[in-house]
C-alpha atoms as a PDB file:
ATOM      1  CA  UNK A   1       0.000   0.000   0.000  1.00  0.00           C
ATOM      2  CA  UNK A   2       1.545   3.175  -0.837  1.00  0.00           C
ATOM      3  CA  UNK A   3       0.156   6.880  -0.170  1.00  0.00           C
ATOM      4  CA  UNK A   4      -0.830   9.440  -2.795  1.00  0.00           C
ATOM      5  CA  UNK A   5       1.450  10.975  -4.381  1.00  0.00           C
ATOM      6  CA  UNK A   6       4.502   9.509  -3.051  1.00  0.00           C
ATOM      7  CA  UNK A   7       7.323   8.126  -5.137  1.00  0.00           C
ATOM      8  CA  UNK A   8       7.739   4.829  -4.340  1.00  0.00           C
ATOM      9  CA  UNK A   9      11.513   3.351  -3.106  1.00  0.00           C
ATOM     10  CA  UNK A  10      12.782   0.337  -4.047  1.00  0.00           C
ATOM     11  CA  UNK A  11      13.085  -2.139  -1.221  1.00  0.00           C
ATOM     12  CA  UNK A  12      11.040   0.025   1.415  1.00  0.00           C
ATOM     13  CA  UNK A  13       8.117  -1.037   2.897  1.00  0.00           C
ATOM     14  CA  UNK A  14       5.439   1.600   3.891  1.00  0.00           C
ATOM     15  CA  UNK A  15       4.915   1.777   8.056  1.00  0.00           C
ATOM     16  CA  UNK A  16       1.072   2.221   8.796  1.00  0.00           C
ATOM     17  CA  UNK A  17      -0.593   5.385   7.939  1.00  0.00           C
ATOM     18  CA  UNK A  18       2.382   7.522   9.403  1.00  0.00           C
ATOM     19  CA  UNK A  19       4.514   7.365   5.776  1.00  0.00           C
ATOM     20  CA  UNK A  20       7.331   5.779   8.092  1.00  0.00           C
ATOM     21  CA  UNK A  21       9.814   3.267   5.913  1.00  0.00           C
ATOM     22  CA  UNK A  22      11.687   0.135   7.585  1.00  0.00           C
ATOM     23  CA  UNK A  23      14.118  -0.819   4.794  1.00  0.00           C
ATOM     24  CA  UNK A  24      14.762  -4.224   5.232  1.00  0.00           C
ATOM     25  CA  UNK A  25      13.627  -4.534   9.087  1.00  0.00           C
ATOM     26  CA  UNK A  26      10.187  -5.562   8.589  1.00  0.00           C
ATOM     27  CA  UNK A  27       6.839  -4.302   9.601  1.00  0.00           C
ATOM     28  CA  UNK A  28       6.150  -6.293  12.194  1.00  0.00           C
ATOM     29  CA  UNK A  29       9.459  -5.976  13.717  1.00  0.00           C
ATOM     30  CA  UNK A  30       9.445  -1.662  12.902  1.00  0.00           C
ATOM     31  CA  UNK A  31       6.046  -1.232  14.779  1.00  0.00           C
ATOM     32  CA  UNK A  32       7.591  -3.400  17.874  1.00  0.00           C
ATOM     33  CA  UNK A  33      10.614  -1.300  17.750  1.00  0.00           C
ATOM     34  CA  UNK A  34       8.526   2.301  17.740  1.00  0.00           C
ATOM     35  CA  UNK A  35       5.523   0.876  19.360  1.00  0.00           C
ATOM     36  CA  UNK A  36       7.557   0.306  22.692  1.00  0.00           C
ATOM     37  CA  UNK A  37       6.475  -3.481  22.262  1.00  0.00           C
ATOM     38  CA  UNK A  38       6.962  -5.582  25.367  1.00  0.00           C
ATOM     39  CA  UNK A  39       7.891  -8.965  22.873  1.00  0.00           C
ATOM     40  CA  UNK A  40      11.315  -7.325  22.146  1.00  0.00           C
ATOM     41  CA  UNK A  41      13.512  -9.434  24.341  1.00  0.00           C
ATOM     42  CA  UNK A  42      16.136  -7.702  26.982  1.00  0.00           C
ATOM     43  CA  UNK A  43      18.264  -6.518  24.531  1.00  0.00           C
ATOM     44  CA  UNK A  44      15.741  -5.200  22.115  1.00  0.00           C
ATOM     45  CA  UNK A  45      13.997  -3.378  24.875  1.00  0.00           C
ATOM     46  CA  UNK A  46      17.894  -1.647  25.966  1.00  0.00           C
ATOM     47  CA  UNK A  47      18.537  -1.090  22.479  1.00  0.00           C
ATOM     48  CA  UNK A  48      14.996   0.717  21.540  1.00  0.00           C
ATOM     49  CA  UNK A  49      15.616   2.869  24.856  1.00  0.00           C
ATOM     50  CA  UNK A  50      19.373   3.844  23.995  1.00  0.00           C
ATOM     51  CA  UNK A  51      17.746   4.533  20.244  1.00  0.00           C
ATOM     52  CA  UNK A  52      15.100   6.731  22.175  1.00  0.00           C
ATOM     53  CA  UNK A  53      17.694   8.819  24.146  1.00  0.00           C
ATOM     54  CA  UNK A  54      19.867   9.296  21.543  1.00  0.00           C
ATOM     55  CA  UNK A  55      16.852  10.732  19.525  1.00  0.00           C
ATOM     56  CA  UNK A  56      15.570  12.649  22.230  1.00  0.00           C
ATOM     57  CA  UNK A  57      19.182  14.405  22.806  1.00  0.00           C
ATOM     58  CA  UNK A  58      19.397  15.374  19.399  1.00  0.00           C
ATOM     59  CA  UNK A  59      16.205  17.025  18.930  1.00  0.00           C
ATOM     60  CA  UNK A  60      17.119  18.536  22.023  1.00  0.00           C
ATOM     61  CA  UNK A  61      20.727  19.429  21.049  1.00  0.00           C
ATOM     62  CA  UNK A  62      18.431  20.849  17.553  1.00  0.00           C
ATOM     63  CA  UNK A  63      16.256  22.834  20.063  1.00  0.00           C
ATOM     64  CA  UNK A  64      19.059  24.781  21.961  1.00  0.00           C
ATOM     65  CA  UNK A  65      20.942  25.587  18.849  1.00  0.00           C
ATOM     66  CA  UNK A  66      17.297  26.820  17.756  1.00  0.00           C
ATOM     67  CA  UNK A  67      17.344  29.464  20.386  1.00  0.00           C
ATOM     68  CA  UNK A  68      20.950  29.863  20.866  1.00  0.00           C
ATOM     69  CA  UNK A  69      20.569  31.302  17.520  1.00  0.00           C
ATOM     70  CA  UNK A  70      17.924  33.428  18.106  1.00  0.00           C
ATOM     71  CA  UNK A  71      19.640  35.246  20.568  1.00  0.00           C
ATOM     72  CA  UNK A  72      22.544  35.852  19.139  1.00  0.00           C
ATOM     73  CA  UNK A  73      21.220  36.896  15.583  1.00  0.00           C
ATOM     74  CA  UNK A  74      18.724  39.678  17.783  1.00  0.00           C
ATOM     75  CA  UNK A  75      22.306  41.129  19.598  1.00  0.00           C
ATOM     76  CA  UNK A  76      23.705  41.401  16.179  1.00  0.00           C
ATOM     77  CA  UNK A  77      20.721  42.365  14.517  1.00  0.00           C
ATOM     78  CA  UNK A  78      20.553  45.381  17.823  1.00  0.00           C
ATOM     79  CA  UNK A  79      24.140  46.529  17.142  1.00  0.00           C
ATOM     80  CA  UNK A  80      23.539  47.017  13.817  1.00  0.00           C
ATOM     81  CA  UNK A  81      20.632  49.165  14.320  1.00  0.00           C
ATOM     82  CA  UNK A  82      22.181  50.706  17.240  1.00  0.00           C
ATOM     83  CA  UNK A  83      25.353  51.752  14.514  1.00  0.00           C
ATOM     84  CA  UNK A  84      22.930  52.847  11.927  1.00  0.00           C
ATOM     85  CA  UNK A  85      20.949  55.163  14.144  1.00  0.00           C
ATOM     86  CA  UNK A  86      23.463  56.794  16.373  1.00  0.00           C
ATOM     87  CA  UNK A  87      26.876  55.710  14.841  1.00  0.00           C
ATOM     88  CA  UNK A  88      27.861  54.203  18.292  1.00  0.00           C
ATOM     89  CA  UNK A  89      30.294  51.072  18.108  1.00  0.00           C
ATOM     90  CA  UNK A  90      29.718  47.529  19.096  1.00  0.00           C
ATOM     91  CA  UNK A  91      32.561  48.188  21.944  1.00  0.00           C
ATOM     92  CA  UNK A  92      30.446  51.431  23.272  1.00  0.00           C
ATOM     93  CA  UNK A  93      27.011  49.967  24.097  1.00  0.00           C
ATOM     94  CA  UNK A  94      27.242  49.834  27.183  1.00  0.00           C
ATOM     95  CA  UNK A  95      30.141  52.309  27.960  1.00  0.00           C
ATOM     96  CA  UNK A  96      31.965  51.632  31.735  1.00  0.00           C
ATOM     97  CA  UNK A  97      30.800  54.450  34.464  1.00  0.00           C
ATOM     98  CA  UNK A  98      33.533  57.047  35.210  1.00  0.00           C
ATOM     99  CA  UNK A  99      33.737  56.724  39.250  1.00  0.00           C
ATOM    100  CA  UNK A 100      32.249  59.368  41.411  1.00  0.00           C
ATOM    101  CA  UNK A 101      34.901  61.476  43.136  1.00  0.00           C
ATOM    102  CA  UNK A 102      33.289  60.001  46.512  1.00  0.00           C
ATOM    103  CA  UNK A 103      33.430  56.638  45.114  1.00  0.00           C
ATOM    104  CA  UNK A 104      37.197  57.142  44.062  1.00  0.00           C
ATOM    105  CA  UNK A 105      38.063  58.595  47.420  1.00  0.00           C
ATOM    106  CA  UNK A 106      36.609  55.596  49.491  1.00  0.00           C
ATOM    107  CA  UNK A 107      39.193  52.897  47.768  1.00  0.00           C
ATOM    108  CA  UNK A 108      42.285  55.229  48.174  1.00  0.00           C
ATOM    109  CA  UNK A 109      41.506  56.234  51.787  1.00  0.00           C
ATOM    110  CA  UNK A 110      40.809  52.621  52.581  1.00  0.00           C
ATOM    111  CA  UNK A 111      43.935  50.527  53.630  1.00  0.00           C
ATOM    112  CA  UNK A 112      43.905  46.830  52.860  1.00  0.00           C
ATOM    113  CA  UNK A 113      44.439  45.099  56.734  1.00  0.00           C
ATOM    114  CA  UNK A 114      45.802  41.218  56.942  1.00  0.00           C
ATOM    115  CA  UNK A 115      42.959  38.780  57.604  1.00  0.00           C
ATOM    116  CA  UNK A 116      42.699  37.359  61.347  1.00  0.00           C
ATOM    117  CA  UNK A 117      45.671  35.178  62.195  1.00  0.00           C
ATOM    118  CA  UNK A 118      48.019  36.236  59.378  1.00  0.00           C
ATOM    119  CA  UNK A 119      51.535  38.283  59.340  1.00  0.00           C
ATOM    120  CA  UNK A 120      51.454  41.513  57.410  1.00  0.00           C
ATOM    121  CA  UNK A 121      53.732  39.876  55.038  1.00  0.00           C
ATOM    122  CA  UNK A 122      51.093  36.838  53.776  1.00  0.00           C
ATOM    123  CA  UNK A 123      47.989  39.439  53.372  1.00  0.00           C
ATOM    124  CA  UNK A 124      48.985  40.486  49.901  1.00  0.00           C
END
């Protein structure tokens, strides 16, 4: 049985209604495989579950690279809008803050002291 307007492939054998092809496995042996089919044996039953993860990882690995990319093509896409419309760089975004005189006098007035139980010599 093959569906409508499908080419058909020599030596693959159509899997149900979900257009699915087992070349060379079977169809009885495919829909104990997918089905999760308790006839499988020990080994069958590890090797369908390894199959499973394996699958799952990748669509997963497919999944983070789908909004890994996302991300990074709307920071590029923002600098380059950010350059057209103000001419700022990629490096001046998000310039540093110049420190506050009070700020600046704080960490010069402030002498670093030796921790609790340590010579003057091992602080630094």
């Amino acid at each position: 049985m093959r569906a409508r307007g499908l080419p058909s492939v020599p030596g693959a054998r159509n899997f149900g209604q979900s257009g699915r092809a087992a070349w060379g496995t079977g169809a009885a042996r495919t829909e104990a495989i997918v089905g999760r089919s308790t006839d499988l044996g020990a080994l069958g039953s590890l090797t369908a579950g390894l199959i499973a993860f394996w699958v799952q990882g990748l669509t997963l690995l497919g999944t983070g690279f789908l909004f890994s990319y996302f991300w990074n093509a709307s920071t590029a896409i923002y600098y380059l809008l950010r350059h057209d419309a103000d001419a700022t760089e990629s490096d001046k975004v998000c310039p540093e803050e110049e420190p506050s005189p009070q700020t600046a006098e704080a960490k010069t007035s402030a002498a670093p002291t030796a921790p609790a139980g340590l010579p003057e010599s091992q602080a630094e």
